[in-house]
Protein backbone atom coordinates (compact mmCIF):
# COMPACT_ATOMS: atom_id res chain seq x y z
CA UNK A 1 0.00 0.00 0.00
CA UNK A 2 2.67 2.28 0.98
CA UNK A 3 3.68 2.58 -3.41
CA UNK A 4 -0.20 3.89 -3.62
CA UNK A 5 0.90 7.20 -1.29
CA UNK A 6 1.37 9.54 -4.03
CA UNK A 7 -0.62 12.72 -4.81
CA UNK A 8 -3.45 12.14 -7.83
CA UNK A 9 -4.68 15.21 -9.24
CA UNK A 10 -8.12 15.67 -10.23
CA UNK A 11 -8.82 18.07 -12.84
CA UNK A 12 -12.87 19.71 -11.73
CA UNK A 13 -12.07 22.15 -14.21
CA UNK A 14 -14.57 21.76 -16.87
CA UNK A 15 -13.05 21.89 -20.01
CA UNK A 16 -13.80 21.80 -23.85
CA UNK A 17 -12.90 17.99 -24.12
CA UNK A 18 -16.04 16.45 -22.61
CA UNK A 19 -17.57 13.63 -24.20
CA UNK A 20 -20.80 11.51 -23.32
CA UNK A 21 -20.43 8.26 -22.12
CA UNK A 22 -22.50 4.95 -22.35
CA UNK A 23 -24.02 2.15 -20.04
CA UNK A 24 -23.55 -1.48 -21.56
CA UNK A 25 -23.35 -4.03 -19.41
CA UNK A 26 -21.13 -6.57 -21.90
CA UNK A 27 -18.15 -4.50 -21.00
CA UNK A 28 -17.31 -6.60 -17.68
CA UNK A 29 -17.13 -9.85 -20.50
CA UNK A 30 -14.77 -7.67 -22.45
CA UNK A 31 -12.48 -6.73 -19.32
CA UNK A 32 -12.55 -10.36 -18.42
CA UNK A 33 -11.30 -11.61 -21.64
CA UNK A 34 -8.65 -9.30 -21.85
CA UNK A 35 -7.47 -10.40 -18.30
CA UNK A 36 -8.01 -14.10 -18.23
CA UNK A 37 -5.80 -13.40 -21.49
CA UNK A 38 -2.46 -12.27 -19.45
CA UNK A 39 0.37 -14.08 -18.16
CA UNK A 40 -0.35 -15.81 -14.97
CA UNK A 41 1.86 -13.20 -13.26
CA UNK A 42 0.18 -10.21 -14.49
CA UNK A 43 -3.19 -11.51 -12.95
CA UNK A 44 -1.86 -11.89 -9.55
CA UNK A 45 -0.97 -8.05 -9.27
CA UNK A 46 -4.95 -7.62 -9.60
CA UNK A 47 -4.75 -8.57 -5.82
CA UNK A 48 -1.30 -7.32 -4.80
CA UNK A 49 -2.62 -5.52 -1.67
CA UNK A 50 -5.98 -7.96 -0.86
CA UNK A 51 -7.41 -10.76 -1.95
CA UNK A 52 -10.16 -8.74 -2.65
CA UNK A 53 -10.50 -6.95 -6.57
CA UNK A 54 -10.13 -3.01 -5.44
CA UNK A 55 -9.68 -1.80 -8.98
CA UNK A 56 -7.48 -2.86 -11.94
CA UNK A 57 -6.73 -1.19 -14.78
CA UNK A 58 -5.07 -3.16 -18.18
CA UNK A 59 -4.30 -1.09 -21.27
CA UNK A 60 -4.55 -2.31 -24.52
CA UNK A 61 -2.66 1.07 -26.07
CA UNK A 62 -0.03 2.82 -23.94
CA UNK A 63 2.08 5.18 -26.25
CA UNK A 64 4.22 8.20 -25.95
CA UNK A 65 4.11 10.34 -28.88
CA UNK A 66 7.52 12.38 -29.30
CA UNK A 67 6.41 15.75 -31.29
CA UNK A 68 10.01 17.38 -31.41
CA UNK A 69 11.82 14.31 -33.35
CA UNK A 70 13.38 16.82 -35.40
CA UNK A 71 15.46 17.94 -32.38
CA UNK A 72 16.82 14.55 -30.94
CA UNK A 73 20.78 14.64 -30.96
CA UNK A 74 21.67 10.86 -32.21
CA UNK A 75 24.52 9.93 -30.80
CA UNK A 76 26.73 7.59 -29.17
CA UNK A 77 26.91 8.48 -24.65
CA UNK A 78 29.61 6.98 -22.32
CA UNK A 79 27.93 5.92 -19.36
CA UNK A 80 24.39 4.38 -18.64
CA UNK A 81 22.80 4.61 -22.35
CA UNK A 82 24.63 3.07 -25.21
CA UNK A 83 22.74 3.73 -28.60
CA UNK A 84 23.94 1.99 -31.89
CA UNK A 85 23.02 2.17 -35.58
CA UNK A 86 22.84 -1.32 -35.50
CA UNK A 87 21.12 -3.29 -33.33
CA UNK A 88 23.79 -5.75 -31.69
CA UNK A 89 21.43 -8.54 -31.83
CA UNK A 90 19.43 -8.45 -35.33
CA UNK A 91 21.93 -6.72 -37.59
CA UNK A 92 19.28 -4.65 -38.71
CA UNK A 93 19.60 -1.00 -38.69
CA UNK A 94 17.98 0.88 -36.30
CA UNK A 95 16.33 4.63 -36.80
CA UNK A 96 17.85 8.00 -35.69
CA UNK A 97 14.90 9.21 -34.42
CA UNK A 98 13.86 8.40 -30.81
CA UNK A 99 10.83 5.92 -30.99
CA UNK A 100 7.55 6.58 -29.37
CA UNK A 101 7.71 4.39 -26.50
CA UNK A 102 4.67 2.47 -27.25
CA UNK A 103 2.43 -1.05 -26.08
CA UNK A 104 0.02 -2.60 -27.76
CA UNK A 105 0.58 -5.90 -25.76
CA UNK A 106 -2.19 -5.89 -22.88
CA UNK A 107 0.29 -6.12 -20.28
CA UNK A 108 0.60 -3.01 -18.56
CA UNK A 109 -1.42 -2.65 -15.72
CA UNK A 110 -2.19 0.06 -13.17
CA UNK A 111 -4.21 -0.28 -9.90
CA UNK A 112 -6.94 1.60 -9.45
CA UNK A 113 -9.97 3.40 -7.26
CA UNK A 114 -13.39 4.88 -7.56
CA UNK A 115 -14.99 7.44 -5.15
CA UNK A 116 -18.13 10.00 -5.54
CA UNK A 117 -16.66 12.91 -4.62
CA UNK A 118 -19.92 14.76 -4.20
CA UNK A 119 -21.89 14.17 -7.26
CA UNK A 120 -18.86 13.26 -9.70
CA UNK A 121 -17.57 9.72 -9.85
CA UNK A 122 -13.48 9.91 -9.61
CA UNK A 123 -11.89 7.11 -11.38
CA UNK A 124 -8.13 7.01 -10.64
CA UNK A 125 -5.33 4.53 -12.37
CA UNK A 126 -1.67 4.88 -11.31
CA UNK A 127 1.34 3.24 -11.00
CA UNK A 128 3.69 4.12 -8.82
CA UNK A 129 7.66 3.49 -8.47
CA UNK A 130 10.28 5.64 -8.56
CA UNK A 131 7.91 8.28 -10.20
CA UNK A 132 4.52 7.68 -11.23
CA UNK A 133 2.09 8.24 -13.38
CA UNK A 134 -2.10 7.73 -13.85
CA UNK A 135 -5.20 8.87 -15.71
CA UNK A 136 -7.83 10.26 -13.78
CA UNK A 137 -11.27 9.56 -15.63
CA UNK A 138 -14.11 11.87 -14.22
CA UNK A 139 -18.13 11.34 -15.09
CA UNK A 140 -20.22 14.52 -13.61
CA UNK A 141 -23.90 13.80 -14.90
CA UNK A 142 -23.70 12.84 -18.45
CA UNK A 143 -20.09 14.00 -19.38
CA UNK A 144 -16.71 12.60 -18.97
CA UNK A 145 -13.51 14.56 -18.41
CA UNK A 146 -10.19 13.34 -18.56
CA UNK A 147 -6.46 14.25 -17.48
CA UNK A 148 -3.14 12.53 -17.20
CA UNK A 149 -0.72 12.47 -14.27
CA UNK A 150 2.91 12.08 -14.13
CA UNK A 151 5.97 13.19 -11.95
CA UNK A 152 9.53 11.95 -10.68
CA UNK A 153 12.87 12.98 -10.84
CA UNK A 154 12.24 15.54 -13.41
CA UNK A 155 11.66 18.56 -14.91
CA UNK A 156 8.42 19.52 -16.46
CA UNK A 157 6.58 22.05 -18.57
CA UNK A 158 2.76 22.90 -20.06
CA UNK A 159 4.70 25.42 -21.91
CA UNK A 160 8.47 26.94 -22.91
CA UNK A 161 7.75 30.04 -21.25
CA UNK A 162 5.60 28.25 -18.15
CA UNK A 163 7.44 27.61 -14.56
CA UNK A 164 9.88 24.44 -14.15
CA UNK A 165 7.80 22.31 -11.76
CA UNK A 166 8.00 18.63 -10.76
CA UNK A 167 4.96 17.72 -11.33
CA UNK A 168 2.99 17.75 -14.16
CA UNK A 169 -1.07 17.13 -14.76
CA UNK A 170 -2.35 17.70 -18.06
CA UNK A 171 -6.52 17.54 -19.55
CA UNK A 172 -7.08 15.57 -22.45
CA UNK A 173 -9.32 13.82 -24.82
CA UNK A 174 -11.79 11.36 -23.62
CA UNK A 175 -13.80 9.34 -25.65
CA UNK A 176 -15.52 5.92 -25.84
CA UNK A 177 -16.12 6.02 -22.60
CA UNK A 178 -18.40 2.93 -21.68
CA UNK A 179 -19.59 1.60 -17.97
CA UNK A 180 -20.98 -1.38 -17.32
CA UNK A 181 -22.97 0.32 -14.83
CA UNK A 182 -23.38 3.88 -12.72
CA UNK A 183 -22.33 2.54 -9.27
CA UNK A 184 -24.11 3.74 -6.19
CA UNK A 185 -23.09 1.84 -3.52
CA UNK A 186 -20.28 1.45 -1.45
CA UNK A 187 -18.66 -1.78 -2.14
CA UNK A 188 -20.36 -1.96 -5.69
CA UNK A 189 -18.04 -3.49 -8.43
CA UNK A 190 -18.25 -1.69 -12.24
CA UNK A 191 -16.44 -2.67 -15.22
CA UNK A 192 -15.53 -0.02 -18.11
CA UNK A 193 -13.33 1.67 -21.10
CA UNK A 194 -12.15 4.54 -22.63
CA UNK A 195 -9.69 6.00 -25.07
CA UNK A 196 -7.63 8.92 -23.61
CA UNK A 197 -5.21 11.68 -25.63
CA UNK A 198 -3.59 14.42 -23.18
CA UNK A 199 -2.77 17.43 -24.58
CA UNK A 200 1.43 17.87 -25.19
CA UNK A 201 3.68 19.24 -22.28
CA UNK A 202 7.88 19.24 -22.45
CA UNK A 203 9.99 17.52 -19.66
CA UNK A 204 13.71 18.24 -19.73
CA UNK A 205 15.49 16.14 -21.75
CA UNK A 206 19.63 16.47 -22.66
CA UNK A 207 19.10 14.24 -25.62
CA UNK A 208 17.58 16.67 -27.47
CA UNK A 209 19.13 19.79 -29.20
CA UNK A 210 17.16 22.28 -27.01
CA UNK A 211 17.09 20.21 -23.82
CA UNK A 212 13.24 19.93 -23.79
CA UNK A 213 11.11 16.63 -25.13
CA UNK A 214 7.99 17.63 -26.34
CA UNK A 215 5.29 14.96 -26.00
CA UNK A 216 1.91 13.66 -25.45
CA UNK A 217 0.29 10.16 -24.67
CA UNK A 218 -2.36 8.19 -25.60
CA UNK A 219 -3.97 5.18 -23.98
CA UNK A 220 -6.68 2.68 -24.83
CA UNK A 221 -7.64 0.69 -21.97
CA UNK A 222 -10.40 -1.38 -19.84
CA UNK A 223 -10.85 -1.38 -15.61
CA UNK A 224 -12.69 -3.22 -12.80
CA UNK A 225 -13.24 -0.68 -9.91
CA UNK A 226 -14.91 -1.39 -6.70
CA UNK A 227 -16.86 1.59 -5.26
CA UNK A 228 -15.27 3.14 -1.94
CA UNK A 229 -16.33 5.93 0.32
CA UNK A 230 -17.23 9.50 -0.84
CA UNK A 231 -14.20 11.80 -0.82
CA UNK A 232 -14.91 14.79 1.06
CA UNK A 233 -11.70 16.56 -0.01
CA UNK A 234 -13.17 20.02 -1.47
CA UNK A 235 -9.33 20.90 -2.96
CA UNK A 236 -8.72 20.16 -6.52
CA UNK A 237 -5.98 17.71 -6.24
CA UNK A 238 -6.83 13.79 -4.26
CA UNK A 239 -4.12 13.77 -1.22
CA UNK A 240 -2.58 10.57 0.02
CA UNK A 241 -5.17 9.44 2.72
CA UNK A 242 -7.79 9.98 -0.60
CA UNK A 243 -5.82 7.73 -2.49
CA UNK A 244 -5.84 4.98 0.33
CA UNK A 245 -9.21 5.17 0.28
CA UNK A 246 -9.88 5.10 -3.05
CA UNK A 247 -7.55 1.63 -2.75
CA UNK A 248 -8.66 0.28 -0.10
CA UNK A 249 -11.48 -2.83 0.19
């Protein structure tokens, strides 16, 4: 539990990327294939914390799209990176541009939470290690809203002329947003999907001519969630003991 004490933003800004979203109740089948699917391994960090399902979150798409490949400096470094022209263990020649770090193998997870937080149901993925990162999906009435989450050792961005902060939390583009129910009770479990795009934001980067990646990513992916308390927290951002219980059983 103690990876899970990180802060989760929550974006209650209303912004100009809402989209509807739909009840169909064949979406638990669909999460269920996709998990019964994974290695054996991969299933088992569904109850990491419990032997209870709290939330899980598997993504089908997972990709960082690099905007600025015109600025990557290809070369060789001394020290923890080695890049080649040729990859070592194919032969085959490998491209000068930096590739968008991409999955479209269902194997990267996140846990996840769900929480009313008065009359807007929170749904948060994250994964956290030495950094972190999440999606926080957000249904008030009939729209969705949609922002993603990352921070670590680094330096971040929204723009070139913004502040250097730590901590970055950027809105985005949600669509196909499907439920397999609207929870209401504590304890509930729902099933659901969506397709996320956050808008671009720069983290400092030396391999690049100007020091500065400029990038965005984009995420297809199914959850269980299991319904917990209300979150009473009237700030804009979910603090650690809201992120326990949005965990917990």
């Amino acid at each position: 539990m103690k990876l899970l004490l990180a802060f989760i933003p929550l974006l209650l800004v209303q912004n100009l990327f809402g989209q509807y979203y739909k009840i169909d109740p064949k979406v638990q089948a669909e999460f269920h294939t996709i998990f019964y699917s994974l290695p054996k391994e991969i299933q088992r960090k569904r109850y990491i914390f419990s032997s209870a399902d709290s939330g899980f979150t598997i993504f089908s798409k997972f990709q960082m799209d690099t905007l600025n490949t015109k600025d990557y400096l290809y070369r060789e470094t001394e020290g923890e990176v080695q890049l080649y022209s040729v990859d070592p263990d194919t032969n085959e020649s490998i491209s000068d541009e930096p590739r968008d770090d991409s999955s479209t193998n269902p194997a990267f997870y996140m846990l996840a939470g769900a929480a009313f937080m008065k009359d807007t149901l929170v749904i948060s993925s994250n994964l956290v290690a030495f950094g972190g990162l999440g999606v926080v999906l957000k249904i008030h009435k009939d729209k969705c809203f949609g922002a993603y989450v990352e921070y670590g050792d680094s330096v971040y961005r929204y723009s070139l002329k913004s502040k250097k902060i730590d901590f970055v939390q950027v809105n985005g583009k949600i669509e196909n947003v499907v439920l397999s129910k609207m929870p209401k009770k504590m304890g509930e479990m729902f099933y659901g999907k969506a397709t996320f795009s956050s808008l671009p934001f720069y983290q400092d980067n030396a391999a690049f001519k100007k020091g500065y990646i400029h990038k965005r990513h984009t995420m297809d992916f199914v959850f269980s969630c299991k319904l917990s308390k209300p979150l009473k927290n009237p700030k804009p951002t979910l603090d650690s003991h809201d992120l326990l219980q949005l965990m917990k059983e």
